[in-house]
Each structure stands twice: as C-alpha cells, then as structure tokens.
Protein backbone atom coordinates (compact mmCIF):
# COMPACT_ATOMS: atom_id res chain seq x y z
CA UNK A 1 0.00 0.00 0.00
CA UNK A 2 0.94 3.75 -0.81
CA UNK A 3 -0.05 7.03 0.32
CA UNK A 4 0.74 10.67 -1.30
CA UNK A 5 2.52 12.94 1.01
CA UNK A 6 -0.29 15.72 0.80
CA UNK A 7 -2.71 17.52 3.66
CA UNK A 8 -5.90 15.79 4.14
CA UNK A 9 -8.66 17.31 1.73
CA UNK A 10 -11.50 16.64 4.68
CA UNK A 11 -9.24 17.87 7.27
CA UNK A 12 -12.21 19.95 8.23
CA UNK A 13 -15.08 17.53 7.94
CA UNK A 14 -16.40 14.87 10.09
CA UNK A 15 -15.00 11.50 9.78
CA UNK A 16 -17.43 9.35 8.89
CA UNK A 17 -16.38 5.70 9.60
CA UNK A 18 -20.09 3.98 10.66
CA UNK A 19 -22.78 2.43 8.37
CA UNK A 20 -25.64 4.36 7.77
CA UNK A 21 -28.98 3.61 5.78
CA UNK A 22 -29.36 4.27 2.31
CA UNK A 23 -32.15 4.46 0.14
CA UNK A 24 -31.92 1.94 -3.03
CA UNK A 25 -34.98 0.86 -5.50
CA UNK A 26 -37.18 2.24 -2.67
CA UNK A 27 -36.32 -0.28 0.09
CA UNK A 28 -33.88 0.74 3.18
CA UNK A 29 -31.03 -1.58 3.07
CA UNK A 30 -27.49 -1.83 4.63
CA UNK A 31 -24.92 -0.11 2.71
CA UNK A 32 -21.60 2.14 2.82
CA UNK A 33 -22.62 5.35 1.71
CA UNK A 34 -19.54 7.70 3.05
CA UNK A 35 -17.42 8.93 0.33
CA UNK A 36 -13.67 8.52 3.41
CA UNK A 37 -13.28 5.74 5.56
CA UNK A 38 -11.25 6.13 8.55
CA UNK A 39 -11.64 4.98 12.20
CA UNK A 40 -14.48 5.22 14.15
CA UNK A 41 -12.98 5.08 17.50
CA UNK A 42 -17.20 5.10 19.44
CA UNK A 43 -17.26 1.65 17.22
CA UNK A 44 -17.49 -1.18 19.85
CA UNK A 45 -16.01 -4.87 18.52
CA UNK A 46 -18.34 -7.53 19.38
CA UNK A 47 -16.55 -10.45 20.69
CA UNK A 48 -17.56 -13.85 19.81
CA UNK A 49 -17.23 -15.92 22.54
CA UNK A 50 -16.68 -19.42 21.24
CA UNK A 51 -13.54 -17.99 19.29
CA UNK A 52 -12.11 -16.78 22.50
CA UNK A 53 -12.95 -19.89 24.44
CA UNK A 54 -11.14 -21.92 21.31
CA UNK A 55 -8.35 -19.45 21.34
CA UNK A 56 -7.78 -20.39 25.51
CA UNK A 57 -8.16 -24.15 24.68
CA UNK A 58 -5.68 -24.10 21.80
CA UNK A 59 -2.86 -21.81 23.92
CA UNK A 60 -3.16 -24.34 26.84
CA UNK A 61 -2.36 -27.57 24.72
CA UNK A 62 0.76 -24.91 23.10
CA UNK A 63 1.71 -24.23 26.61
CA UNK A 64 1.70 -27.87 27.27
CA UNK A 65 3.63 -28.80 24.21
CA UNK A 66 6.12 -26.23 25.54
CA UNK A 67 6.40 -27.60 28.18
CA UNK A 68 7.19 -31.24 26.82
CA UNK A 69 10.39 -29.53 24.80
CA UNK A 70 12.25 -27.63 27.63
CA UNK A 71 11.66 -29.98 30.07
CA UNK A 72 13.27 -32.67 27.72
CA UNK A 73 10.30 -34.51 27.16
CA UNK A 74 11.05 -35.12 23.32
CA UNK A 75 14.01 -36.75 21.28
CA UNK A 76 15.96 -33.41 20.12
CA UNK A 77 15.29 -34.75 16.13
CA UNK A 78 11.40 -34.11 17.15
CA UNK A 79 12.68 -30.72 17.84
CA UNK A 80 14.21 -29.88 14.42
CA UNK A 81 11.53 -31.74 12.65
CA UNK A 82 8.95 -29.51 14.34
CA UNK A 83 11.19 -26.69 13.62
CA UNK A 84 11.65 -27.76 10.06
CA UNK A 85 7.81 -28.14 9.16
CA UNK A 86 6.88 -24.89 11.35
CA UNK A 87 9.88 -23.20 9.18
CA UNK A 88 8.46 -24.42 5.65
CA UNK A 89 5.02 -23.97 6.47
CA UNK A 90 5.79 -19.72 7.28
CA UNK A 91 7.61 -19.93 3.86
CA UNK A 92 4.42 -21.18 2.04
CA UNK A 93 2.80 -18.05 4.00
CA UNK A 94 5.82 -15.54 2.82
CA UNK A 95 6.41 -16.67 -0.52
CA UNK A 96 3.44 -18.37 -1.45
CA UNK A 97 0.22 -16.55 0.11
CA UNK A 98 2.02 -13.11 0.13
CA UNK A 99 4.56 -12.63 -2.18
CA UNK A 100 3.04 -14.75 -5.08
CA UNK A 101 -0.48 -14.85 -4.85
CA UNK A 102 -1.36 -11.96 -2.81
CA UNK A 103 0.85 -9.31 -4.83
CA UNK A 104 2.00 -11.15 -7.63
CA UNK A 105 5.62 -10.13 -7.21
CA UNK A 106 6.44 -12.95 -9.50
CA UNK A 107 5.97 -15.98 -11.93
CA UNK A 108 5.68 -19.18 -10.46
CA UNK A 109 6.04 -22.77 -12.39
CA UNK A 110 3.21 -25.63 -11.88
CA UNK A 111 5.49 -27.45 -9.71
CA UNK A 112 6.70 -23.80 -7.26
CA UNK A 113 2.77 -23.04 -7.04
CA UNK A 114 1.54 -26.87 -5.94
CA UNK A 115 4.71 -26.91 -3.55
CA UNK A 116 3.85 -23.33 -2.05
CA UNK A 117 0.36 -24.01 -1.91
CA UNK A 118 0.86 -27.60 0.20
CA UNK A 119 3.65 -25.41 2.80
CA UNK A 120 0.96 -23.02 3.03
CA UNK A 121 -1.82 -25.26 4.12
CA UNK A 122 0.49 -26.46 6.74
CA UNK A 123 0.60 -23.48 8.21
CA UNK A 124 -3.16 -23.68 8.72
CA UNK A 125 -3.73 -19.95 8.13
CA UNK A 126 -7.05 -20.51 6.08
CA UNK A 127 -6.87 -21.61 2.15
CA UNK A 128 -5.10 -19.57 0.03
CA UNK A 129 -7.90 -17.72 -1.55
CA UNK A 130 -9.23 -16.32 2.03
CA UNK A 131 -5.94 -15.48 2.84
CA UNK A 132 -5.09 -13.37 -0.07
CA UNK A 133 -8.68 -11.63 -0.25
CA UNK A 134 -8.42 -10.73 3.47
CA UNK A 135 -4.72 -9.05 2.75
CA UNK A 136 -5.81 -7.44 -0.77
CA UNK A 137 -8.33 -5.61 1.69
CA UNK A 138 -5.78 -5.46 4.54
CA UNK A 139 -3.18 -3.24 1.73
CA UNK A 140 -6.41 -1.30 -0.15
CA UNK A 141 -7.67 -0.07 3.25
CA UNK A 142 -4.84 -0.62 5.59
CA UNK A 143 -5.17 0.98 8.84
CA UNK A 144 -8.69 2.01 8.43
CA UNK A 145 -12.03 0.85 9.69
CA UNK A 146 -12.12 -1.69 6.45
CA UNK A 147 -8.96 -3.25 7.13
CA UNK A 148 -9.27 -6.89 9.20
CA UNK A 149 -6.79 -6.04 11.49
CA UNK A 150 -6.74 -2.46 11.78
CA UNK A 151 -3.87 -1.28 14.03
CA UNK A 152 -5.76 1.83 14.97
CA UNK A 153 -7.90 -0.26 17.37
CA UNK A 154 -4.61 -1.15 19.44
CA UNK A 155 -1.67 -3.60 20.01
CA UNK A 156 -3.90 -6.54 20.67
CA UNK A 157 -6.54 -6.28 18.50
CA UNK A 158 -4.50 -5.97 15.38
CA UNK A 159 -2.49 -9.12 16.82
CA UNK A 160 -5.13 -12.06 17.80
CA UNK A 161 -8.17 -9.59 19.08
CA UNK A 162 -9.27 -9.18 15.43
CA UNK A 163 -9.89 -13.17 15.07
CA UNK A 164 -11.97 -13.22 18.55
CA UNK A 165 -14.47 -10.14 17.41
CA UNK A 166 -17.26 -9.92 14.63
CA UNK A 167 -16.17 -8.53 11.35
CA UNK A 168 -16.74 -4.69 10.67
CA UNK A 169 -19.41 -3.82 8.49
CA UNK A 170 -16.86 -2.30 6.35
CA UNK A 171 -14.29 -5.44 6.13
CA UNK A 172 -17.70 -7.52 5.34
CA UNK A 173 -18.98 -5.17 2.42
CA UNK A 174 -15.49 -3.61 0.84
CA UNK A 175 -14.32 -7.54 1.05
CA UNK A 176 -17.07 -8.58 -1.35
CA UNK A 177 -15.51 -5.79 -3.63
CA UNK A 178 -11.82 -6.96 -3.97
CA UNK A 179 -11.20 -8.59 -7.73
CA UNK A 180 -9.82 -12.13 -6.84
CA UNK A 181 -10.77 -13.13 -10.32
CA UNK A 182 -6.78 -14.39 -11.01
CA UNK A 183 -7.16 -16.59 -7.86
CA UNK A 184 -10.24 -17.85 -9.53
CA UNK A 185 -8.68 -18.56 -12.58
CA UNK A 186 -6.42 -20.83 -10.91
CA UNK A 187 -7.12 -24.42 -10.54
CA UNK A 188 -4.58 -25.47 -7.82
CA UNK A 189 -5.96 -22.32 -5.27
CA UNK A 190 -9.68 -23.49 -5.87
CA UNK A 191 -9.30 -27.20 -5.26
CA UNK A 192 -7.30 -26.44 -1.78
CA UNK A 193 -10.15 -24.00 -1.34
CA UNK A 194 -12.53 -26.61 -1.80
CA UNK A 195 -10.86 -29.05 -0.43
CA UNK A 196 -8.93 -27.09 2.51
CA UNK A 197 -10.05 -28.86 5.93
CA UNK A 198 -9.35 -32.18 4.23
CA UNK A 199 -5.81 -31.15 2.78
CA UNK A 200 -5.62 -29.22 6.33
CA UNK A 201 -5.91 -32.27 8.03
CA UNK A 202 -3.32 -34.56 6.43
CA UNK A 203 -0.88 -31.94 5.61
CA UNK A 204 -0.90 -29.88 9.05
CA UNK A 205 -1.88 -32.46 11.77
CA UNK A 206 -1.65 -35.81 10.51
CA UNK A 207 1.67 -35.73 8.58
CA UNK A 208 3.83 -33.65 10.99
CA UNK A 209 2.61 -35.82 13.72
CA UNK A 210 2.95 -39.26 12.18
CA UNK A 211 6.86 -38.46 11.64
CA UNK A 212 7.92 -38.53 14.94
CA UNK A 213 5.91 -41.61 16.09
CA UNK A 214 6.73 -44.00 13.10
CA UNK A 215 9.92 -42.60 12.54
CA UNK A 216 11.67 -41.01 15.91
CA UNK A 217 9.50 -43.62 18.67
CA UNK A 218 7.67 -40.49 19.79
CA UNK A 219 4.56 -41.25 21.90
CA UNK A 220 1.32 -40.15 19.94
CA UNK A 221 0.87 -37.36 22.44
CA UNK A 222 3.99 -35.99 22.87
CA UNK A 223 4.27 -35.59 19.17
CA UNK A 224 0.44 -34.43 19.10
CA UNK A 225 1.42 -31.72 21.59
CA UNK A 226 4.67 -30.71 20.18
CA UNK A 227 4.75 -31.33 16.37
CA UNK A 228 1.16 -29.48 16.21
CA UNK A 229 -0.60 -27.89 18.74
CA UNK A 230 3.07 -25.99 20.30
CA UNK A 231 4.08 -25.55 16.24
CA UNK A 232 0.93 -23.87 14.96
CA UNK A 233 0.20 -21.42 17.66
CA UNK A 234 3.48 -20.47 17.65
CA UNK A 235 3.88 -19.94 14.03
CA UNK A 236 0.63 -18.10 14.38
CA UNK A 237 2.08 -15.31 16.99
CA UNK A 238 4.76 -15.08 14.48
CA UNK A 239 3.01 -13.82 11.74
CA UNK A 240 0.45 -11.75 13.88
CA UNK A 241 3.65 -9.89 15.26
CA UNK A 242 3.35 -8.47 11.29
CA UNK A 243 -0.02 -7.26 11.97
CA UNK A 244 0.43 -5.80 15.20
CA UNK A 245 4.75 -5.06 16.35
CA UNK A 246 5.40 -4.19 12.05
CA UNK A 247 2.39 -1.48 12.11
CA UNK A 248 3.02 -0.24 15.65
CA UNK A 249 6.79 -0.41 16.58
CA UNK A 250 9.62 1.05 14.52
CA UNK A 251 10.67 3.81 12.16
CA UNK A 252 8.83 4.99 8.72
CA UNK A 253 11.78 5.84 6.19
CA UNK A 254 9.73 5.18 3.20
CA UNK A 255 6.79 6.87 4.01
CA UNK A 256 6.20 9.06 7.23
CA UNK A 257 2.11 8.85 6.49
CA UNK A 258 2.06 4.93 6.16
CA UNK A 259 0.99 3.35 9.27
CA UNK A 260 3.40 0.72 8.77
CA UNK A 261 7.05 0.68 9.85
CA UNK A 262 10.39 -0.75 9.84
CA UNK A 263 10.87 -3.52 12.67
CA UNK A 264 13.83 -5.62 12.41
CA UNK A 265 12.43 -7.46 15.09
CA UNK A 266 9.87 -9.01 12.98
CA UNK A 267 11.97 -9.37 10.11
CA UNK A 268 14.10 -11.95 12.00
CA UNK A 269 10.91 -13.80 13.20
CA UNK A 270 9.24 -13.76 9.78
CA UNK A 271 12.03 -14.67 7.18
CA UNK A 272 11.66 -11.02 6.18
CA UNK A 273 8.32 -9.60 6.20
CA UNK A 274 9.67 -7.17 9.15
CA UNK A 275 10.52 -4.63 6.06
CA UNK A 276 6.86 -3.42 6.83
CA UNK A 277 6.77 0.84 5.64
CA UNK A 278 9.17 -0.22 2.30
CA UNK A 279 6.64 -3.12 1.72
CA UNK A 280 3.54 -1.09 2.02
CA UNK A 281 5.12 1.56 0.07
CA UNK A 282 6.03 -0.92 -2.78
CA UNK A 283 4.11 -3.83 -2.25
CA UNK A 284 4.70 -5.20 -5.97
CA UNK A 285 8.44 -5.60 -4.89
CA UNK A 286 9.35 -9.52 -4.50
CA UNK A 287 11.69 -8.46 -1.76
CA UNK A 288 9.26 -6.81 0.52
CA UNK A 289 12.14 -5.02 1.43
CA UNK A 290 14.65 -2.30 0.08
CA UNK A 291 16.85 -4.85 0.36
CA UNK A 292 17.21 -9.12 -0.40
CA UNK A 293 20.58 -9.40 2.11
CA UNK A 294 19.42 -8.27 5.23
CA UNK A 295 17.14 -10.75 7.35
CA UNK A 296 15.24 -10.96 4.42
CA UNK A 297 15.42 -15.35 3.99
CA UNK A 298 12.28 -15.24 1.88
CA UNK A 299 13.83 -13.20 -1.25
CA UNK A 300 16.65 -14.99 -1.06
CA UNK A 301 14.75 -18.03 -1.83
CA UNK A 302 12.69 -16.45 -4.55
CA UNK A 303 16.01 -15.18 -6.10
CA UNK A 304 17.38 -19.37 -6.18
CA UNK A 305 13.85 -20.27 -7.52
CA UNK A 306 14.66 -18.17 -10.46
CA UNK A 307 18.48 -19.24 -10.96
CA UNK A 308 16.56 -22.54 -11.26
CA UNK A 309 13.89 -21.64 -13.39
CA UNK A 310 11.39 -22.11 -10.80
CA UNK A 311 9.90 -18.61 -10.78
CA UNK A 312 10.49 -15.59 -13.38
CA UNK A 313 9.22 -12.42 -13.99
CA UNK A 314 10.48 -10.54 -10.72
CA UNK A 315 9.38 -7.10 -9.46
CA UNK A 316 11.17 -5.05 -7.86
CA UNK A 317 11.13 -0.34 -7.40
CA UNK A 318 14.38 1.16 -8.92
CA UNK A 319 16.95 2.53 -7.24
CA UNK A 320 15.43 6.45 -8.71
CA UNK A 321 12.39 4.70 -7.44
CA UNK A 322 12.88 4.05 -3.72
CA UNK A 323 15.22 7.60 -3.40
CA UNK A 324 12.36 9.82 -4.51
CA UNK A 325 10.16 8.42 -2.22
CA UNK A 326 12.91 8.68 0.61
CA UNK A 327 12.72 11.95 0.13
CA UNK A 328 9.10 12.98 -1.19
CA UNK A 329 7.65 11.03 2.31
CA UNK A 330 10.02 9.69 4.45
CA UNK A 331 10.66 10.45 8.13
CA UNK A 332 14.36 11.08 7.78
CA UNK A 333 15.40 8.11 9.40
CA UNK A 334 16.83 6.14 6.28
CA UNK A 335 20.29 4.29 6.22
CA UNK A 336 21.82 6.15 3.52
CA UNK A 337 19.38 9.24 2.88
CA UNK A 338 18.12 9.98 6.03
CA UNK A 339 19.17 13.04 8.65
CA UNK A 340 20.68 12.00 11.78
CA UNK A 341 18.91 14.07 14.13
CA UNK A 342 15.83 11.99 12.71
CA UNK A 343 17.35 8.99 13.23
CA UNK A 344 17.98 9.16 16.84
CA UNK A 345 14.49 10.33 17.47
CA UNK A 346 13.66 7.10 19.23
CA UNK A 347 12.72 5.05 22.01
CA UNK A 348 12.70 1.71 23.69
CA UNK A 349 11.96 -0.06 26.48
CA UNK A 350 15.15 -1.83 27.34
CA UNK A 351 18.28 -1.47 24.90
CA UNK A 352 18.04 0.78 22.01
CA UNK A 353 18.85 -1.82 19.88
CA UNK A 354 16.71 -2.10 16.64
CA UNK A 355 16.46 -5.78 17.34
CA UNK A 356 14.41 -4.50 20.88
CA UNK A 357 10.79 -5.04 19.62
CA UNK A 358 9.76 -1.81 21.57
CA UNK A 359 11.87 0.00 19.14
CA UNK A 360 10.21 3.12 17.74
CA UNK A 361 10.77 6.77 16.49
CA UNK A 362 9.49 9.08 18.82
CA UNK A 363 7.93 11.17 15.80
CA UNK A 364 4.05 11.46 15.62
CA UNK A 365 2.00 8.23 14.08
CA UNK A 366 -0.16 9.38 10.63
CA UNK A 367 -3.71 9.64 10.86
CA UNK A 368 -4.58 8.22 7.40
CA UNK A 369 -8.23 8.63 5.94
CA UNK A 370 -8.89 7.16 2.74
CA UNK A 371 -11.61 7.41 -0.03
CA UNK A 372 -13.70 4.92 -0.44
CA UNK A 373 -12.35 3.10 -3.37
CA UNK A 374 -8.91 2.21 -1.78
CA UNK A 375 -5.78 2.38 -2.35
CA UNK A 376 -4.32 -0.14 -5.43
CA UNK A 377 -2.00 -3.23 -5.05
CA UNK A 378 0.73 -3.51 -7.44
CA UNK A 379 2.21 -0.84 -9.04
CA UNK A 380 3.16 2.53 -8.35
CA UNK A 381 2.33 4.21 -12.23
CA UNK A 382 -0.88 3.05 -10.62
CA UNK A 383 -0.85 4.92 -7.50
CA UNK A 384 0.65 8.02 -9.65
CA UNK A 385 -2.51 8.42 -11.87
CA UNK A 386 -5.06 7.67 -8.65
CA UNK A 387 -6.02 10.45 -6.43
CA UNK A 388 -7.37 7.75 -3.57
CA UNK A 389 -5.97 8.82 -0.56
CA UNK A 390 -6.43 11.41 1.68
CA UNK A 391 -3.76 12.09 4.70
CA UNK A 392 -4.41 13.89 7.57
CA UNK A 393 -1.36 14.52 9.79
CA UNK A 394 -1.20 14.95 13.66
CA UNK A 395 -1.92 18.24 15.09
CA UNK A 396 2.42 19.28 16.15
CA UNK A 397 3.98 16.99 13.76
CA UNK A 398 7.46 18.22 12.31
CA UNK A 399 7.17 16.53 9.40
C-alpha cells in the first residue's frame, strides 16, 4: 500500500467511519454510503465468545507442548523436525500466500505453485484464496475501519483480538468488492479452497505428527502436543507480530504517512516480512524489502527459484524509485538518505537496539483517511494516476 505525502482534503469535515442507511430501489437496506473511511474510534467490537474460548483451549495444549520440549520430554530430532515443518510452512505463508499470490511479485512454475500451496496449508492460516482476499483488503484499506486487522484499534486487536471479534461492516462489504478473479482462474488455489479442511488435516496435523511416532519412537501425544498444537500457535504469533509489532513499533523511512514501519524485530521472526513501511510503500516488490541481504530469507529463496527456473518475472522499485520516495515522504530516518537528528528520534523499552521489539521513532504516528475506493495493489504508475488517498497529519507533527 501507498499514500501521497499531501494535507488531508476533509481535514475539516467529520470523519465518517459507521454504516448508515441508504435508500436503493425504494427499500432501506445496509450499505456504505460515506465517500472517506477512517476509524471510528465510538465503534465497539463484538466479541464472539466461542472464538475466544477456542483461542484459551488451543494456547493451553501450546503451553503444554512447551512444556514437553524444555523440560526434555522429546528426542531433540522431534525438535528440528517440528522446527523444520513450522519453518516451511511460514515460507508457504511468505512466498506463497504473500509474495506470489497476494501481490504477484512474481511468476511461479506448476510445480513452485503446488509446492507453495501444500507449505501453506500447513501453516493452517485458512486456504489460500481467504488469505489473499483478506490481505488485498488489509493493503487497499490498511489501517482504516475496512482493514481486518486495523492497528488503529490497538496492540492486541490488530495481533489475535481481530480473530476473537465480529467482522466490521466495512471489512464484510469492501471484502465482497476486492477482484480475486486471477485466484479464480487458478485451478490449484480453488481445489485447496474446496478441499482445505481435508488437505488441512493430512498436511498440518496428521503428517507432521505421524513423523515422529513411526519414525523417531515419539509417543502419539507428545508428538500431538509438540509437532502441532506448540508448532501452529506459535507460528501463528509469528506472523500476527506483522499485523500488530510491524504497524506499531519502529521507524517509517519510506513513508512518514504509512501506518506501517520498519521492525527488524519481525523481520528476523518472519524470514523477512519485518521490512513493513518499504513493503507497504512498494508492495509489488518480491523483496518486501529495500533490500534481499538483510534478514530478508524469503527473497533470497525467490532469487534461487529463479536461478533454477522455478519462478520468473520478478518485481522489484528502482533505485530512482525508492530515493524519490525517501525523500518525497520519508521520516528522515533512512540508512543512507536519512538526517541524523531523525534517526535518533527514538525510544525503547530496554536497549536501544533495533532488534528490541519496543523499538520506535518518537515522531508522531499518521492519521490516514482514505476514499472509499482504496488504495491499489501492485504498481506505483498506478498509485501516480489515482487520487485515492487522503492524509491527515497529527496536530504538532514536524514533518
């Protein structure tokens, strides 16, 4: 996602971020009828309860499966096979759900797509076509009212809270909007779509579970409670901490009016997806990321798969590109073209290390309001010829 570094046009006007009733073919029926959608703050979430009572059950059997590994409960090859499958099964989330099918960074070949597809039903995230709708609308409204996890609502709803509440009216209506016709088109995404629980079931559970026990000697529930229950809702935290610690914690040297930010944090957890601002800012670029060499596993990969003829076609912003943006919108804090006094503007709790997740510039967050037809997904001579956004800055920001 992009944003233009301009004052807000409806700086003045009344944010309008609830549903109201409209009028159509003479019957009163639900429907979005504000021309900006921002955040509604008087909203109230409603939570649904059996989520959050699931959500306790599943952390519990994690917790025990925890348990199991430090107190040396497990052969230490059921560790790195656990490891291993938990490791793949992010990748088919990075490459696969994000960078391919999400964005379409690149090309894949029959055999990349079916393998990325299978790692990413491991990772029991949903099927690959509810994934990639819910993060199309995630980038075309991010931060707003009609994004799923919208990291205006705070730390832990944009984390896990988002999964344990009722969907905005806005994420239900602008959802049935996004064009997933490509996913449609595509064979391999709508048989695990229609197909998902079963796939789900030999794939996440069964497989990773049966490896320890006929191979390793591992009791069924030792391997139940480590190779599964401790490995998914782990993996889970680690790619909600790009939801939540990537939009909250960190330093904006793309773009100073993108909710998103630089965490290097979550780039080391996430094989890369840490890069958060530059990915928002570009998010056509394969490499999420200015850059493929730093903590950044995932475009490495993608970068063999095409040495190999595996995967062609990759995107990626120039050079001229990424510098112009630097410095039309960023906060100042960039390695090379960033001011220093900008890049010591922040905080931590603990060390001031950019590894500390609590890292953050001390600069004022951007209060982004957006029209109601979004923001677009893939390329920036897109964005250029759009006038979709609206920013509206913080009252005593120096930027």
């Amino acid at each position: 996602m992009a944003a233009f570094d301009i004052q807000s046009e409806v700086s003045d006007k009344k944010q309008s971020s609830q549903e109201v009733s409209c009028e159509a073919n003479g019957k009163s029926e639900s429907k979005i009828c504000t021309q900006y959608i921002g955040t509604d703050y008087s909203y109230k979430h409603q939570i649904v309860w059996k989520n959050v009572i699931g959500f306790l059950i599943l952390h519990l059997f994690m917790l025990w499966g925890v348990y199991i590994v430090v107190t040396g409960g497990i052969q230490f090859r059921t560790f790195v096979w656990t490891f291993f499958v938990m490791y793949i099964a992010a990748e088919g989330v990075t490459i696969g759900a994000h960078r391919l099918y999400t964005h379409k960074t690149f090309k894949a070949s029959p055999l990349l797509r079916a393998v990325l597809i299978i790692m990413q039903t491991m990772a029991g995230q949903n099927s690959m076509f509810i994934w990639c709708r819910d993060h199309r609308l995630h980038h075309r409204y991010s931060d707003t009212d009609a994004d799923p996890h919208n990291a205006k609502r705070g730390f832990f709803f944009c984390h896990m809270g988002w999964l344990m509440t009722k969907k905005h009216p806005y994420v239900i209506e602008l959802g049935k909007k996004i064009d997933m016709s490509d996913l449609q088109a595509d064979w391999m995404v709508m048989f695990q779509k229609k197909y998902y629980y079963h796939l789900y079931i030999l794939f996440a559970i069964l497989i990773p579970v049966a490896v320890p026990v006929y191979y390793f000697n591992e009791p069924w529930l030792e391997s139940f409670l480590v190779a599964y229950m401790a490995r998914y809702i782990l993996s889970l935290h680690g790619t909600w901490t790009v939801n939540s610690l990537a939009h909250l914690y960190g330093t904006r040297p793309y773009d100073k009016n993108l909710q998103p930010v630089e965490s290097w944090f979550v780039s080391l957890l996430s094989q890369g997806e840490g890069w958060h601002n530059y990915h928002h800012a570009f998010p056509w670029d394969y490499k999420a990321a200015e850059l493929s060499t730093h903590l950044n596993a995932s475009a490495i990969y993608i970068e063999f798969f095409e040495k190999i003829g595996l995967a062609t076609d990759l995107k990626k912003a120039s050079p001229e590109m990424i510098r112009n943006r630097i410095k039309r919108a960023g906060d100042g804090t960039h390695f090379e073209f960033g001011i220093e006094e900008e890049r010591s503007a922040v905080k931590a709790l603990g060390p001031l290390h950019p590894l500390n997740p609590s890292y953050t510039s001390t600069l004022p967050d951007p209060e982004a309001t957006l029209r109601i037809e979004g923001l677009p997904l893939y390329h920036e001579k897109d964005i250029l010829n759009c006038n979709s956004v609206t920013v509206r800055r913080n009252v005593g920001s120096t930027k």
